[in-house]
PDB file of N, CA and C in Angstrom:
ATOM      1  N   UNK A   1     -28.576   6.079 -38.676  1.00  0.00           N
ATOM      2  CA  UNK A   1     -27.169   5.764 -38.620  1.00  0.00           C
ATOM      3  C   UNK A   1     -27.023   4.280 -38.262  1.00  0.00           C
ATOM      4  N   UNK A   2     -26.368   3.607 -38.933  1.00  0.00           N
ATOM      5  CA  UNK A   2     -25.927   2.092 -38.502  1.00  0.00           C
ATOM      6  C   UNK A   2     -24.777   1.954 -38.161  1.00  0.00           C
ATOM      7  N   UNK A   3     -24.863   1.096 -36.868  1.00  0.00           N
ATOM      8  CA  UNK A   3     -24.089   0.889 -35.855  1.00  0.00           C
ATOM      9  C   UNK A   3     -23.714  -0.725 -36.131  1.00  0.00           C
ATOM     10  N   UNK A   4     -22.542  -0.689 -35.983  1.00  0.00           N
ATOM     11  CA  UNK A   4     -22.182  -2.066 -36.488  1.00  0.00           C
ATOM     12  C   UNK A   4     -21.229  -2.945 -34.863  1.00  0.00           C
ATOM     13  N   UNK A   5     -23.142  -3.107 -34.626  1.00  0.00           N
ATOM     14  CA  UNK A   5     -23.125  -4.126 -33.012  1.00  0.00           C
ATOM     15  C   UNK A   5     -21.625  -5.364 -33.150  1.00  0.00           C
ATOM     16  N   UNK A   6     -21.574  -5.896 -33.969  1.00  0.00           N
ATOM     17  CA  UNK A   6     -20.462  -7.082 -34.230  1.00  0.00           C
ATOM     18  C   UNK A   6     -19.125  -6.505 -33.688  1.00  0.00           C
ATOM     19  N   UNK A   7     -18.703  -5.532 -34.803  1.00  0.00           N
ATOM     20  CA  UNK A   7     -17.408  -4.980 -33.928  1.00  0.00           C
ATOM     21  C   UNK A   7     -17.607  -4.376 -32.445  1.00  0.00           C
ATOM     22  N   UNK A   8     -18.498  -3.782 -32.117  1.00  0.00           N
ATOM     23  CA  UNK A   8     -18.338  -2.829 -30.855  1.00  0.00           C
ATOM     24  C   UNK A   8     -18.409  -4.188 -30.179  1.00  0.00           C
ATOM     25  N   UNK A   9     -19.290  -5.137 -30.013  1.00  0.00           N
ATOM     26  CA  UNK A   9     -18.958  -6.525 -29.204  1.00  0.00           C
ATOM     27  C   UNK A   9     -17.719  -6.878 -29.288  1.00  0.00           C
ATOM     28  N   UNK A  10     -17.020  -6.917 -30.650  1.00  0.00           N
ATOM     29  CA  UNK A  10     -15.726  -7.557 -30.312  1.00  0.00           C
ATOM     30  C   UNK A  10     -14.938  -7.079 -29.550  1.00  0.00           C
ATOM     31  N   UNK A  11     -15.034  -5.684 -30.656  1.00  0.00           N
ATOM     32  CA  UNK A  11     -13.640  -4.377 -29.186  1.00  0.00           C
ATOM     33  C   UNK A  11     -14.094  -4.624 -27.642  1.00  0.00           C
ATOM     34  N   UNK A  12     -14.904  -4.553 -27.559  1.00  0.00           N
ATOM     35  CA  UNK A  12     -15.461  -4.132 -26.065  1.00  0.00           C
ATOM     36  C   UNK A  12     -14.939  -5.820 -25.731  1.00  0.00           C
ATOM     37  N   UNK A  13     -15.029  -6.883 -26.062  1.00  0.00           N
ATOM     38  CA  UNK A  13     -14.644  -7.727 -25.409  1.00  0.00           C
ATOM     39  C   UNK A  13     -13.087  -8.238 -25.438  1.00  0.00           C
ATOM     40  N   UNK A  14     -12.372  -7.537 -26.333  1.00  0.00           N
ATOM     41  CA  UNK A  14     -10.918  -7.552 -26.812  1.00  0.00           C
ATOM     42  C   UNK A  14     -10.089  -6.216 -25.373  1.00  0.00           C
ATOM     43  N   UNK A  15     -11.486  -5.584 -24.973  1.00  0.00           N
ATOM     44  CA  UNK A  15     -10.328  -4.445 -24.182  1.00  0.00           C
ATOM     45  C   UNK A  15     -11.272  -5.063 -22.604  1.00  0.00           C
ATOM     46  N   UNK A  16     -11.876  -5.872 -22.156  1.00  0.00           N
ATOM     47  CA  UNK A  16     -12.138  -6.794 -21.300  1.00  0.00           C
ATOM     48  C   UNK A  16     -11.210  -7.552 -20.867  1.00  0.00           C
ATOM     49  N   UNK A  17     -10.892  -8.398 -21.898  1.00  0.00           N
ATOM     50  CA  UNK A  17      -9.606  -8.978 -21.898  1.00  0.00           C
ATOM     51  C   UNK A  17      -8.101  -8.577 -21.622  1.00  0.00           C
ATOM     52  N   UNK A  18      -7.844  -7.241 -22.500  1.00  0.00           N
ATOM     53  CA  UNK A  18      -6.728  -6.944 -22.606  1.00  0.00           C
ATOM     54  C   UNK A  18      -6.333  -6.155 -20.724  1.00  0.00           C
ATOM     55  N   UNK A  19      -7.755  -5.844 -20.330  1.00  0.00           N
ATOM     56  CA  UNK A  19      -7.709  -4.975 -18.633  1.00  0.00           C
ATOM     57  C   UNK A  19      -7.295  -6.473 -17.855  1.00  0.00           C
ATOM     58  N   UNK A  20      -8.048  -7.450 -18.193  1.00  0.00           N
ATOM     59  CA  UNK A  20      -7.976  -8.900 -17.334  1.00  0.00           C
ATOM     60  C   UNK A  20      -6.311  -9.287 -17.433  1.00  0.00           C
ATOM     61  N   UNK A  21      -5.788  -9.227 -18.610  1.00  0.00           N
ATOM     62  CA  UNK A  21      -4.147  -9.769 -18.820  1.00  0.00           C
ATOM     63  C   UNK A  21      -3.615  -8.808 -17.909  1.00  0.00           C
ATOM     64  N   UNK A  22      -3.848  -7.737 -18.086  1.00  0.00           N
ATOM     65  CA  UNK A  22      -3.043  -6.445 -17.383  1.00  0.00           C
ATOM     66  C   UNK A  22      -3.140  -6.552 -15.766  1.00  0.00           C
ATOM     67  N   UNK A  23      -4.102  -6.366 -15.275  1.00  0.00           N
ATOM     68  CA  UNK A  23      -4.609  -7.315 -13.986  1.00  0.00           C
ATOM     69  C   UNK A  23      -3.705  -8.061 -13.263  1.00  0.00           C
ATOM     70  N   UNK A  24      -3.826  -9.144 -13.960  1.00  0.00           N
ATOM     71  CA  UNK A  24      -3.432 -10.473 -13.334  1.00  0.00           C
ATOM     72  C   UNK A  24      -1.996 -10.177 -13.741  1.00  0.00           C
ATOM     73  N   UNK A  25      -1.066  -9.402 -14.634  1.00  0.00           N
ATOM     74  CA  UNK A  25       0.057  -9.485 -14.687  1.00  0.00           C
ATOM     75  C   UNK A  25       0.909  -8.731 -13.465  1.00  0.00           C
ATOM     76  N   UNK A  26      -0.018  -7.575 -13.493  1.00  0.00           N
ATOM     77  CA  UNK A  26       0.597  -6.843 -12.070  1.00  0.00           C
ATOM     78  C   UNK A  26       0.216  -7.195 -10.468  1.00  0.00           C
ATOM     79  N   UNK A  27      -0.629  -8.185 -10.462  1.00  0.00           N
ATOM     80  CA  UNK A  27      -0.783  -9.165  -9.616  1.00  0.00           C
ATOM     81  C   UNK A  27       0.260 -10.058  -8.750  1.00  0.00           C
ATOM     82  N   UNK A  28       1.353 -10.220 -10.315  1.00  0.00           N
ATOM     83  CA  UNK A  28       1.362 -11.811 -10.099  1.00  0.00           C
ATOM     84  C   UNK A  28       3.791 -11.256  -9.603  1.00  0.00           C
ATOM     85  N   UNK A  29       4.042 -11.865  -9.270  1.00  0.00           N
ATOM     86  CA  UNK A  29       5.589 -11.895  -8.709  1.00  0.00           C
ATOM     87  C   UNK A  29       6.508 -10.981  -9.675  1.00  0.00           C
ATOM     88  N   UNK A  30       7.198 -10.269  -9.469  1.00  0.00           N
ATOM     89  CA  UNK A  30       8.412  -9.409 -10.428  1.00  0.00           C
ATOM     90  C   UNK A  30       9.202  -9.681 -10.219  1.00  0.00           C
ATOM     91  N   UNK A  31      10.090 -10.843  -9.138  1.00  0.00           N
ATOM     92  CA  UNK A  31      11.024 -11.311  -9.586  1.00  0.00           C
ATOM     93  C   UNK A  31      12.181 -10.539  -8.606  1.00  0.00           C
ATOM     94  N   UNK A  32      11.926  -9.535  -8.031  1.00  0.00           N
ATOM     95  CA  UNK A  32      11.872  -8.539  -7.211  1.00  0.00           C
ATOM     96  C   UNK A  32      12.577  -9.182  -5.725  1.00  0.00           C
ATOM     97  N   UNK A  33      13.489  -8.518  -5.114  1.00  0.00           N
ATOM     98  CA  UNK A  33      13.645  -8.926  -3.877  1.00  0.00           C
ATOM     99  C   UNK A  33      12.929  -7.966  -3.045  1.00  0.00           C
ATOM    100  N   UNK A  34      11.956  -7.411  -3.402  1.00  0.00           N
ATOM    101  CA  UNK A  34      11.614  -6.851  -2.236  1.00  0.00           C
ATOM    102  C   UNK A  34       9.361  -7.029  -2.775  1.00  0.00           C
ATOM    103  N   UNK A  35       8.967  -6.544  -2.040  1.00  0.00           N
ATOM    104  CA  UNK A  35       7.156  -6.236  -2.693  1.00  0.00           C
ATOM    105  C   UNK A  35       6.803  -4.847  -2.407  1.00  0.00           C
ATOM    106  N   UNK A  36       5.962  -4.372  -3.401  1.00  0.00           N
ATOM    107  CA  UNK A  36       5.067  -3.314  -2.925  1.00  0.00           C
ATOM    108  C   UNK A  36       3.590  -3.368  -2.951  1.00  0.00           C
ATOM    109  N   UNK A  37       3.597  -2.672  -1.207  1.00  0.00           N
ATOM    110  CA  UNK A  37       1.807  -2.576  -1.216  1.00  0.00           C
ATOM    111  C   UNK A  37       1.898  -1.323  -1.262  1.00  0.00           C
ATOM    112  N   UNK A  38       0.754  -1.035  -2.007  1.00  0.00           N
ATOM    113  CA  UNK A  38      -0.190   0.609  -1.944  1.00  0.00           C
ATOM    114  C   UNK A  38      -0.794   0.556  -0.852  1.00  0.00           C
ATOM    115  N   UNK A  39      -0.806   1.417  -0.117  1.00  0.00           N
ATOM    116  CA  UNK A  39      -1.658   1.954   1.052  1.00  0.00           C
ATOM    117  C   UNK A  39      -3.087   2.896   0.755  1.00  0.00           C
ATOM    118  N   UNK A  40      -2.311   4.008  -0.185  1.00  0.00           N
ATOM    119  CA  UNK A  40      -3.037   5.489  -0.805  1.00  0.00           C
ATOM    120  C   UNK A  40      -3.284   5.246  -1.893  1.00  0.00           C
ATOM    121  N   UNK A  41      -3.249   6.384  -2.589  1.00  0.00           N
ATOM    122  CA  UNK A  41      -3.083   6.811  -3.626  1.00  0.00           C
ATOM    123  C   UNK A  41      -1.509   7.161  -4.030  1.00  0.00           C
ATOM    124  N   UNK A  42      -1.078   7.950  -3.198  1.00  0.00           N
ATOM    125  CA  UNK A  42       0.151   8.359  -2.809  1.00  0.00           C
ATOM    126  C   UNK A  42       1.205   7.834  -1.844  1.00  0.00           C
ATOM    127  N   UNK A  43       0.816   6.599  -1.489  1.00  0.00           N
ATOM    128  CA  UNK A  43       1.442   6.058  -0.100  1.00  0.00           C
ATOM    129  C   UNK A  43       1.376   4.486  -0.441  1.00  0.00           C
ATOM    130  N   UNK A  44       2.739   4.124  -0.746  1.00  0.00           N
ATOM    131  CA  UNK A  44       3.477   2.547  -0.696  1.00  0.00           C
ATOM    132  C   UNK A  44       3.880   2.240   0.406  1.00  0.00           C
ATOM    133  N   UNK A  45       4.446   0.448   0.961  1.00  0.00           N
ATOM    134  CA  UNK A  45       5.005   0.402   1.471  1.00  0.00           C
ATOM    135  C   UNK A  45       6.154  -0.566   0.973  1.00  0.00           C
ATOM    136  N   UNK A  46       7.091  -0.373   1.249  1.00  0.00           N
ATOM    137  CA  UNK A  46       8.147  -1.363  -0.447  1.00  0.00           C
ATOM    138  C   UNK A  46       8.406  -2.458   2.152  1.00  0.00           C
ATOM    139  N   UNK A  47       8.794  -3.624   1.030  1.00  0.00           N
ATOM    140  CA  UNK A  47       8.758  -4.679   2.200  1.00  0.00           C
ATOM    141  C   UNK A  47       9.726  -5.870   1.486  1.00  0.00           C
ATOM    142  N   UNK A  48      10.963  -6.108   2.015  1.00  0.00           N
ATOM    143  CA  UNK A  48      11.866  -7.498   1.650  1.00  0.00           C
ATOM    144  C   UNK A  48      10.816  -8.553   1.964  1.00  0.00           C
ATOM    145  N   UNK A  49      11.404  -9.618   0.981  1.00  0.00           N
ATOM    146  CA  UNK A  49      10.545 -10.780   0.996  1.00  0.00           C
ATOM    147  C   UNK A  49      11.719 -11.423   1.640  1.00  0.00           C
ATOM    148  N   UNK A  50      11.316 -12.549   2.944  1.00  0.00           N
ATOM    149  CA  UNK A  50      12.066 -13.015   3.632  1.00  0.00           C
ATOM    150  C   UNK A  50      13.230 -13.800   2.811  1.00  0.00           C
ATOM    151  N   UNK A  51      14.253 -14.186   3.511  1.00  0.00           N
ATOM    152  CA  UNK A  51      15.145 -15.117   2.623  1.00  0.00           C
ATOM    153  C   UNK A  51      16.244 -14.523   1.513  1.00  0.00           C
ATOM    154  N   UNK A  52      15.800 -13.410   1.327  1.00  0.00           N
ATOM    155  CA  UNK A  52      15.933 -12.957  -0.124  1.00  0.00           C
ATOM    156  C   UNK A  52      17.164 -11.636   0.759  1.00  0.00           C
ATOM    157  N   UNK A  53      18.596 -11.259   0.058  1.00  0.00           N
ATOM    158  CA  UNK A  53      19.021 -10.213   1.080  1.00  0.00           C
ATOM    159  C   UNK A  53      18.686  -9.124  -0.016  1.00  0.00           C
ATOM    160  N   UNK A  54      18.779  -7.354   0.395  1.00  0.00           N
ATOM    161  CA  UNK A  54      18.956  -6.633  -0.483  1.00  0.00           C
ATOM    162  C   UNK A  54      19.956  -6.256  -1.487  1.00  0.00           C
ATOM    163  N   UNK A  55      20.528  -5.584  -2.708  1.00  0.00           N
ATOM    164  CA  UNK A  55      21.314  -5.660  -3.065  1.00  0.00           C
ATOM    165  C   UNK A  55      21.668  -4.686  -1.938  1.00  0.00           C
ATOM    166  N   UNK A  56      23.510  -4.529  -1.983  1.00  0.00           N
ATOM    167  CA  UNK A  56      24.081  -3.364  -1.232  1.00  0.00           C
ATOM    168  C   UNK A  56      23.132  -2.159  -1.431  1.00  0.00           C
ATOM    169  N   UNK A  57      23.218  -1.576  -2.483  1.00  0.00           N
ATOM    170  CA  UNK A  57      22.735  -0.132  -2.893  1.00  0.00           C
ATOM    171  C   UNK A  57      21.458   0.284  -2.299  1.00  0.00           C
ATOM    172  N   UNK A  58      20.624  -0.902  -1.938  1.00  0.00           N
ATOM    173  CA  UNK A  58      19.264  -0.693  -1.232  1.00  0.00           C
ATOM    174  C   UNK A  58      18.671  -0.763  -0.244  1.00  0.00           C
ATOM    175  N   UNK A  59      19.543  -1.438   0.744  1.00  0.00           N
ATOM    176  CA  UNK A  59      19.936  -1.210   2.092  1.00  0.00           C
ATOM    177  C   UNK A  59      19.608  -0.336   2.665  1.00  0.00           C
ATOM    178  N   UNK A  60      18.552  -0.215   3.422  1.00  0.00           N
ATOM    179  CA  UNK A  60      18.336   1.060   4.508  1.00  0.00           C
ATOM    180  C   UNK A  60      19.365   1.202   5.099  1.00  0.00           C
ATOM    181  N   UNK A  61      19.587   2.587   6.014  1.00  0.00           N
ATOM    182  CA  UNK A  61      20.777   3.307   5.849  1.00  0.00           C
ATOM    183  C   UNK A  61      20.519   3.694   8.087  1.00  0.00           C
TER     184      UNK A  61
END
């Protein structure tokens, strides 16, 4: 059976890449007045970024 090494190098380095963009995109600021850290699996902690107020609606209560 021939295996055609050229493409499987490419894919494999096209979905390297495509995990690295993905990565660094959820990395990087949303623009967001507030952040979330993961703790768990199941367990966030959402945190205002100073400076910044909440809208009304999100306001702890």
């Amino acid at each position: 059976m021939h295996r055609r090494h050229g493409l499987l190098i490419l894919l494999t380095g096209l979905i390297v890449l495509a995990s690295t963009c993905l990565v660094f995109a959820a990395s990087q600021r949303s623009g967001l007045p507030f952040s979330v850290h993961v703790i768990e699996a199941h367990t966030a902690v959402i945190e205002p970024i100073p400076g910044i107020s909440w809208p009304p609606a999100l306001e702890s209560a």
